[in-house]
N, C-alpha and C. Protein backbone atom coordinates (compact mmCIF):
# COMPACT_ATOMS: atom_id res chain seq x y z
N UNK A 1 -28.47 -16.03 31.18
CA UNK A 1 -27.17 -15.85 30.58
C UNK A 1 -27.38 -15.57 29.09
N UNK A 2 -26.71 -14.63 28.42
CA UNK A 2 -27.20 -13.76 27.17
C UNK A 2 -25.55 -14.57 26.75
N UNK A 3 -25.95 -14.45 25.39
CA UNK A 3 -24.71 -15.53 24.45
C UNK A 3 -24.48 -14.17 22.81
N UNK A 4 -23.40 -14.11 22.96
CA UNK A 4 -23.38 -13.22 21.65
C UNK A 4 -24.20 -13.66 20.76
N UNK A 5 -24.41 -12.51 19.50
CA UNK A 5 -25.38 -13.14 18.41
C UNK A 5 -23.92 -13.41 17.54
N UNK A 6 -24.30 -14.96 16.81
CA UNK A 6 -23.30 -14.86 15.84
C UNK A 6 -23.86 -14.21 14.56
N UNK A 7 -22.93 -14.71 13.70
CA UNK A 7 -23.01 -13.95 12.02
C UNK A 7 -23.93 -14.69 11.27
N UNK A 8 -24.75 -15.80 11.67
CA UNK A 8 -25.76 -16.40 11.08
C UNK A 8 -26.76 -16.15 11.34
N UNK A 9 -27.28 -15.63 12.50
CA UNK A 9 -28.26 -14.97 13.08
C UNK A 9 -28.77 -13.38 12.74
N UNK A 10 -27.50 -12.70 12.03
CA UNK A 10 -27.86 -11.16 11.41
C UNK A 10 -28.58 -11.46 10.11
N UNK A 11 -29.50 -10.43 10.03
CA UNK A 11 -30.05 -10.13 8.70
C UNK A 11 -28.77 -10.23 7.13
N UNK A 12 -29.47 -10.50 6.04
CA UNK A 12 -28.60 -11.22 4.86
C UNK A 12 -28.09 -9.74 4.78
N UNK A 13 -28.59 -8.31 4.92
CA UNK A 13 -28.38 -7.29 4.49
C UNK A 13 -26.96 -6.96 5.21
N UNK A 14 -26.94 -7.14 6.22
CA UNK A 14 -26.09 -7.16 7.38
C UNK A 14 -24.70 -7.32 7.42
N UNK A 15 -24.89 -9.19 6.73
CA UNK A 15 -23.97 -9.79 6.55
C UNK A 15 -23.62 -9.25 5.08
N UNK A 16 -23.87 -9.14 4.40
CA UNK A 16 -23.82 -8.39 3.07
C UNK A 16 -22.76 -7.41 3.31
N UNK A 17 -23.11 -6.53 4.02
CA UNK A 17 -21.86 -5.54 4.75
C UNK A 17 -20.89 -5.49 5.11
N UNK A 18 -20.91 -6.86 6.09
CA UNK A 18 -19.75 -6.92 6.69
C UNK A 18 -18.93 -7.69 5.78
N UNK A 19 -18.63 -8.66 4.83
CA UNK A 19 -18.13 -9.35 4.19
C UNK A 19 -17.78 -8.62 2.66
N UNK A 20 -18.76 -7.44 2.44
CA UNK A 20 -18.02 -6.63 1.44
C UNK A 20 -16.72 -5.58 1.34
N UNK A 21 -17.25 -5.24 3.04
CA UNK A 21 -16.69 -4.00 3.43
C UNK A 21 -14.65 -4.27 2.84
N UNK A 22 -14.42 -3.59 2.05
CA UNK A 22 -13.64 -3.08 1.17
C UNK A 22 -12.43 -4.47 0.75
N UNK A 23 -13.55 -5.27 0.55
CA UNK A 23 -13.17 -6.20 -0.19
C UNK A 23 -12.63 -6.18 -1.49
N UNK A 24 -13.07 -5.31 -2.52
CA UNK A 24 -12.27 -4.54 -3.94
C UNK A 24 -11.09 -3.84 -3.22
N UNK A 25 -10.76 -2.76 -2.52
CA UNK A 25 -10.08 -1.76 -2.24
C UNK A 25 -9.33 -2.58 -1.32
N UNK A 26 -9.24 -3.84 -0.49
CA UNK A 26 -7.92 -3.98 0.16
C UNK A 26 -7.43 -5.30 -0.16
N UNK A 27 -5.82 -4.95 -0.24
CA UNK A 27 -5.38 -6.18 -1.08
C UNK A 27 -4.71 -7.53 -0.19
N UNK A 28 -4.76 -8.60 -0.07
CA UNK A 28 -4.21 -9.76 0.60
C UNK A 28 -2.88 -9.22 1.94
N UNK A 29 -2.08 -8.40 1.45
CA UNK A 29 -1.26 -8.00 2.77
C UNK A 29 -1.85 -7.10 3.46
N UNK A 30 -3.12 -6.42 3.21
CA UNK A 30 -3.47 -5.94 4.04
C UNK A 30 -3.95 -4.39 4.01
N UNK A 31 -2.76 -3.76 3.24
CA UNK A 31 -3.05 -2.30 2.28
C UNK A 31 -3.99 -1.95 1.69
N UNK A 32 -4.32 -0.94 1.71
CA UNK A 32 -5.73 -0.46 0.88
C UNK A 32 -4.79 -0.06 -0.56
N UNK A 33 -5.77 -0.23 -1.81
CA UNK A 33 -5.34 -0.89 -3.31
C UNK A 33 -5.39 0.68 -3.46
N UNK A 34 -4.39 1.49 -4.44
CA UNK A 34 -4.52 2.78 -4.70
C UNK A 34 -5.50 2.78 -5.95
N UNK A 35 -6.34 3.99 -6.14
CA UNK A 35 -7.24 3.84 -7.06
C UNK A 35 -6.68 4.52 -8.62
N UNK A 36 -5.16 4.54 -8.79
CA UNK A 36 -5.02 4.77 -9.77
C UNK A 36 -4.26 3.38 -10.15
N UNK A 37 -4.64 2.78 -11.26
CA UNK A 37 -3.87 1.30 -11.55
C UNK A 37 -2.39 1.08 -11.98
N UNK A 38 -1.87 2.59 -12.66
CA UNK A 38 -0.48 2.94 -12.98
C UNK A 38 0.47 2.77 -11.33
N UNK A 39 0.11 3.46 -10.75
CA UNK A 39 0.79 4.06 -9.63
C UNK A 39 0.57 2.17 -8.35
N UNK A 40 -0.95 2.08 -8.72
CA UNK A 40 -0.60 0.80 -7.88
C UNK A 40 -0.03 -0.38 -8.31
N UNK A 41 0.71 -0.59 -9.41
CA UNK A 41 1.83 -1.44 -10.19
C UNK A 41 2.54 -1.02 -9.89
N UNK A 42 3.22 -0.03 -9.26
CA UNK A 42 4.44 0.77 -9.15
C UNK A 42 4.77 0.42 -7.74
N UNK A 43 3.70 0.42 -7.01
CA UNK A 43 3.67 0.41 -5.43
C UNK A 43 4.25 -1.38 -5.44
N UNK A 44 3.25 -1.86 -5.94
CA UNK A 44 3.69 -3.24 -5.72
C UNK A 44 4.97 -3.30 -6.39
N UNK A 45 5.25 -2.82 -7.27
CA UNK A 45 6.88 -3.54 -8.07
C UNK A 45 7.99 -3.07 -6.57
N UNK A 46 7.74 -1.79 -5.96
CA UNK A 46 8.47 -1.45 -4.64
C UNK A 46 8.25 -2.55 -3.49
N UNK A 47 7.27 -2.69 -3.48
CA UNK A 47 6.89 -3.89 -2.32
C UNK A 47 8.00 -5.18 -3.12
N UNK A 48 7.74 -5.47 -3.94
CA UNK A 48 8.74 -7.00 -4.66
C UNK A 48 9.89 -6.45 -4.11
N UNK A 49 10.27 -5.52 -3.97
CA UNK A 49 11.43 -5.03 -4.00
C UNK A 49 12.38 -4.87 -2.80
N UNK A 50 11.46 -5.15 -1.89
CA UNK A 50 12.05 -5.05 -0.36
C UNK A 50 11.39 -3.59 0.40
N UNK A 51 10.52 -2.49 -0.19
CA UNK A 51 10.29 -1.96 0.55
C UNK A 51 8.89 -1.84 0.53
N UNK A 52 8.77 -0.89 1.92
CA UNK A 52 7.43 -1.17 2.98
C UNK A 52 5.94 0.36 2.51
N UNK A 53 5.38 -0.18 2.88
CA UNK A 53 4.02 0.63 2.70
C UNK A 53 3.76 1.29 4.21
N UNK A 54 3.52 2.48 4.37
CA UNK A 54 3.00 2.97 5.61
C UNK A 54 1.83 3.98 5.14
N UNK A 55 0.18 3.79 5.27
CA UNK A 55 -0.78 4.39 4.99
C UNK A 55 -0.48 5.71 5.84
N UNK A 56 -0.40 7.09 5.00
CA UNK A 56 -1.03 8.33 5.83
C UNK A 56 -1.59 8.51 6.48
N UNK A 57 -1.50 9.61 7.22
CA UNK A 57 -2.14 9.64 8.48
C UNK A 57 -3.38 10.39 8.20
N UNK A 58 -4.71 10.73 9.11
CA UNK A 58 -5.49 11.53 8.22
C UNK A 58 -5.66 13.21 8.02
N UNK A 59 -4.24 13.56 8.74
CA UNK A 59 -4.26 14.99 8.07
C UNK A 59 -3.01 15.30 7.00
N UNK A 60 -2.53 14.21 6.55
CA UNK A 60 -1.39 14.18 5.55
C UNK A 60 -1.84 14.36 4.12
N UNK A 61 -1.30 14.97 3.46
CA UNK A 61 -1.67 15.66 1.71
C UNK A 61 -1.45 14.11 1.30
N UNK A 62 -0.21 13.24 1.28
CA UNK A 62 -0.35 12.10 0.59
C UNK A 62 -1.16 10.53 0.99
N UNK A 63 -0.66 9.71 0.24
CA UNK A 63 -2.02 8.81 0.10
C UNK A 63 -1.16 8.04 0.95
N UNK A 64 0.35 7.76 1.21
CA UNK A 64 0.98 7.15 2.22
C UNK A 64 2.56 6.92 1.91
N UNK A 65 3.56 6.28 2.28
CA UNK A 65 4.80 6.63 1.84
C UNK A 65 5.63 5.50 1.75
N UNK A 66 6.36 4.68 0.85
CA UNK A 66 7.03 3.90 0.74
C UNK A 66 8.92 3.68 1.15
N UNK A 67 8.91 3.39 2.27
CA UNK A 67 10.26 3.10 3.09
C UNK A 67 11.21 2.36 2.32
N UNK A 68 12.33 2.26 1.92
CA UNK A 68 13.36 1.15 1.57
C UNK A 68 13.77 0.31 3.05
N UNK A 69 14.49 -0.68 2.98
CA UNK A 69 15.15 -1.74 3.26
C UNK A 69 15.50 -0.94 5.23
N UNK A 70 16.31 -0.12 4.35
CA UNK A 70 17.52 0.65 5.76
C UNK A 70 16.81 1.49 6.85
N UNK A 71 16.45 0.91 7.83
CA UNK A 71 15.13 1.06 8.82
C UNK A 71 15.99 2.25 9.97
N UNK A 72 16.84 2.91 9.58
CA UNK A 72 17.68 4.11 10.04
C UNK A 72 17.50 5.35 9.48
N UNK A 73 18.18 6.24 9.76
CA UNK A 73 17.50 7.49 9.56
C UNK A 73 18.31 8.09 7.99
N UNK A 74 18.86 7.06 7.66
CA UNK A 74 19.11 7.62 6.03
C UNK A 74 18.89 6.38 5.41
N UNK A 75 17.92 6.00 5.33
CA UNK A 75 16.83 5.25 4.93
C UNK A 75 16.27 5.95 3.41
N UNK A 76 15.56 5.99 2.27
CA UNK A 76 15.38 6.39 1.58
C UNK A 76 13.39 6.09 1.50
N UNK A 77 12.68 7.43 1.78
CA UNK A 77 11.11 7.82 1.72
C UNK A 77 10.77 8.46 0.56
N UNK A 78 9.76 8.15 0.41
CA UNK A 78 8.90 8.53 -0.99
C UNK A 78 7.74 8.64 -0.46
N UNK A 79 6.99 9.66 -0.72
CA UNK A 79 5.72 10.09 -0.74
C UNK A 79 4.61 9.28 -1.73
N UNK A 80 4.01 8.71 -1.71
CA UNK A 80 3.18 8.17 -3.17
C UNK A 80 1.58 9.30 -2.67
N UNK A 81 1.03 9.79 -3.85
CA UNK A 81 -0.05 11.07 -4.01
C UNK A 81 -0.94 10.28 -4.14
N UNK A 82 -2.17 10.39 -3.47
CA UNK A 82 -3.50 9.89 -4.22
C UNK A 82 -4.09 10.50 -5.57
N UNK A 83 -3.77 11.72 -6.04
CA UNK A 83 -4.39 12.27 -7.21
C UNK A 83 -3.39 12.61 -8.04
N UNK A 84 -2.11 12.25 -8.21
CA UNK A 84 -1.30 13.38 -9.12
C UNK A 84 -2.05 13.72 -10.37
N UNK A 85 -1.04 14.61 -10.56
CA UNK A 85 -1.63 15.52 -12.36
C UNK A 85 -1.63 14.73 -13.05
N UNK A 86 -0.53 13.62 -13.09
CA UNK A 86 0.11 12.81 -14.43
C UNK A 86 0.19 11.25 -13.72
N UNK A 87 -0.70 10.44 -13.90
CA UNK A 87 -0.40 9.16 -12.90
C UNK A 87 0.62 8.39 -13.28
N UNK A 88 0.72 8.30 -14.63
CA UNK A 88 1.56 7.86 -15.04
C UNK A 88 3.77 8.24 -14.92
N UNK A 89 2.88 9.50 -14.96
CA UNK A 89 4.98 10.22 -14.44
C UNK A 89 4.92 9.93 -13.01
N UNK A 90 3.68 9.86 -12.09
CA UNK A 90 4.26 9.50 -10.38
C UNK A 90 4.44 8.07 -10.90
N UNK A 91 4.02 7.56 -11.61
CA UNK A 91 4.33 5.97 -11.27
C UNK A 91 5.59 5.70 -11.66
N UNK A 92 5.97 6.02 -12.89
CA UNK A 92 7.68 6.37 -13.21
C UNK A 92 8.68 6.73 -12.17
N UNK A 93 7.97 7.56 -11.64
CA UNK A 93 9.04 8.26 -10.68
C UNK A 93 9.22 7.45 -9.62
N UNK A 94 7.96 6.66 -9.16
CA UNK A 94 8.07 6.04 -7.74
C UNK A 94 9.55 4.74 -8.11
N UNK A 95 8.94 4.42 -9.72
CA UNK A 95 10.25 3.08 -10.24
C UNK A 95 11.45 3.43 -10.30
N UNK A 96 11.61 4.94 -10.72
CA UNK A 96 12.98 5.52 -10.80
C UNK A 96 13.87 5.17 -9.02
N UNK A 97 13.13 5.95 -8.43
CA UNK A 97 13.20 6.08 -6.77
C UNK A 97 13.70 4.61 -6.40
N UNK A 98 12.87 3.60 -6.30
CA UNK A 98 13.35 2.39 -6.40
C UNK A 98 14.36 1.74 -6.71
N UNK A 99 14.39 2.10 -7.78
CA UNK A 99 15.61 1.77 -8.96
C UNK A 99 16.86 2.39 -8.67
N UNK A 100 17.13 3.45 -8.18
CA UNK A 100 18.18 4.31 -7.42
C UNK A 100 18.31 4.30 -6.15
N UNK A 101 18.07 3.60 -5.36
CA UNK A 101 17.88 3.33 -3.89
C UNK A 101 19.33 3.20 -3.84
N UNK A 102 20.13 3.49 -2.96
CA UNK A 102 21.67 3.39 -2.69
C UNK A 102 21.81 1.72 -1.35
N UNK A 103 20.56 1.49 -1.14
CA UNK A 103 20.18 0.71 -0.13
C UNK A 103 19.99 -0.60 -0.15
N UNK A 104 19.56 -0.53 -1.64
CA UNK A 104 19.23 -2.23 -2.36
C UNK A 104 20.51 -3.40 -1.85
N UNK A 105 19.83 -4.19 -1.34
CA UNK A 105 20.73 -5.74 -1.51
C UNK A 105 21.48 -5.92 -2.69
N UNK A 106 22.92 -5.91 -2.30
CA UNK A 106 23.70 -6.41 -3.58
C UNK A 106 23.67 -7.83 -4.08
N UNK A 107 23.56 -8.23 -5.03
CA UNK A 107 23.79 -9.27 -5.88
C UNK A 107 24.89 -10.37 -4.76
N UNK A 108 24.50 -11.45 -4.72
CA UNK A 108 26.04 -12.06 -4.20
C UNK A 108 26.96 -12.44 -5.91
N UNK A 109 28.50 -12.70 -5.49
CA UNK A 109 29.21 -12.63 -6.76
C UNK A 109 29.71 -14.33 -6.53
N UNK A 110 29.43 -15.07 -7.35
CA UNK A 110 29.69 -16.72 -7.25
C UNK A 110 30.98 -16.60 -7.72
């Protein structure tokens, strides 16, 4: 009777691998971290915000697309780019987008 090998039994090189493997690049919920730092402050201020991350697919131009709240078909999508020209104006723009969502949770009024 043959018994799996565990993870103490692989070479240090091994384990080295498996425990790095994109340990910088993916963040606690689970998303891979965008490699521009403007644009991935932007992503997360949308995530605080109530909306969702969906990674691209791999024949899609963008890096993946951020959903609002309203899980219907006038819902409000944003594209987020892995390379723009200007990282800084996509990251603006993604806050603007956000920020204008017609979708956002209203305030309750006490």
């Amino acid at each position: 009777m043959s018994f799996p090998v565990s993870l103490l039994d692989r070479p240090r090189s091994i384990l080295r691998e498996l425990t790095s493997v994109n340990r910088r690049d993916t963040l606690p919920m689970g998303r891979p971290r965008h490699p521009t730092r403007v644009i991935e402050k932007a992503i997360q201020y949308a995530e605080n915000r109530g909306w969702r991350f969906i990674e691209a697919g791999g024949s899609s131009h963008a890096w993946g697309r951020l959903y609002c709240h309203e899980r219907s078909r006038d819902g409000c999508m944003l594209s987020v780019w892995s390379t723009p020209r200007v990282p800084e104006h996509h990251a603006e723009q993604i806050r603007r987008q956000v920020n204008k969502c017609p979708h956002a949770p209203k305030p309750e009024k006490r």
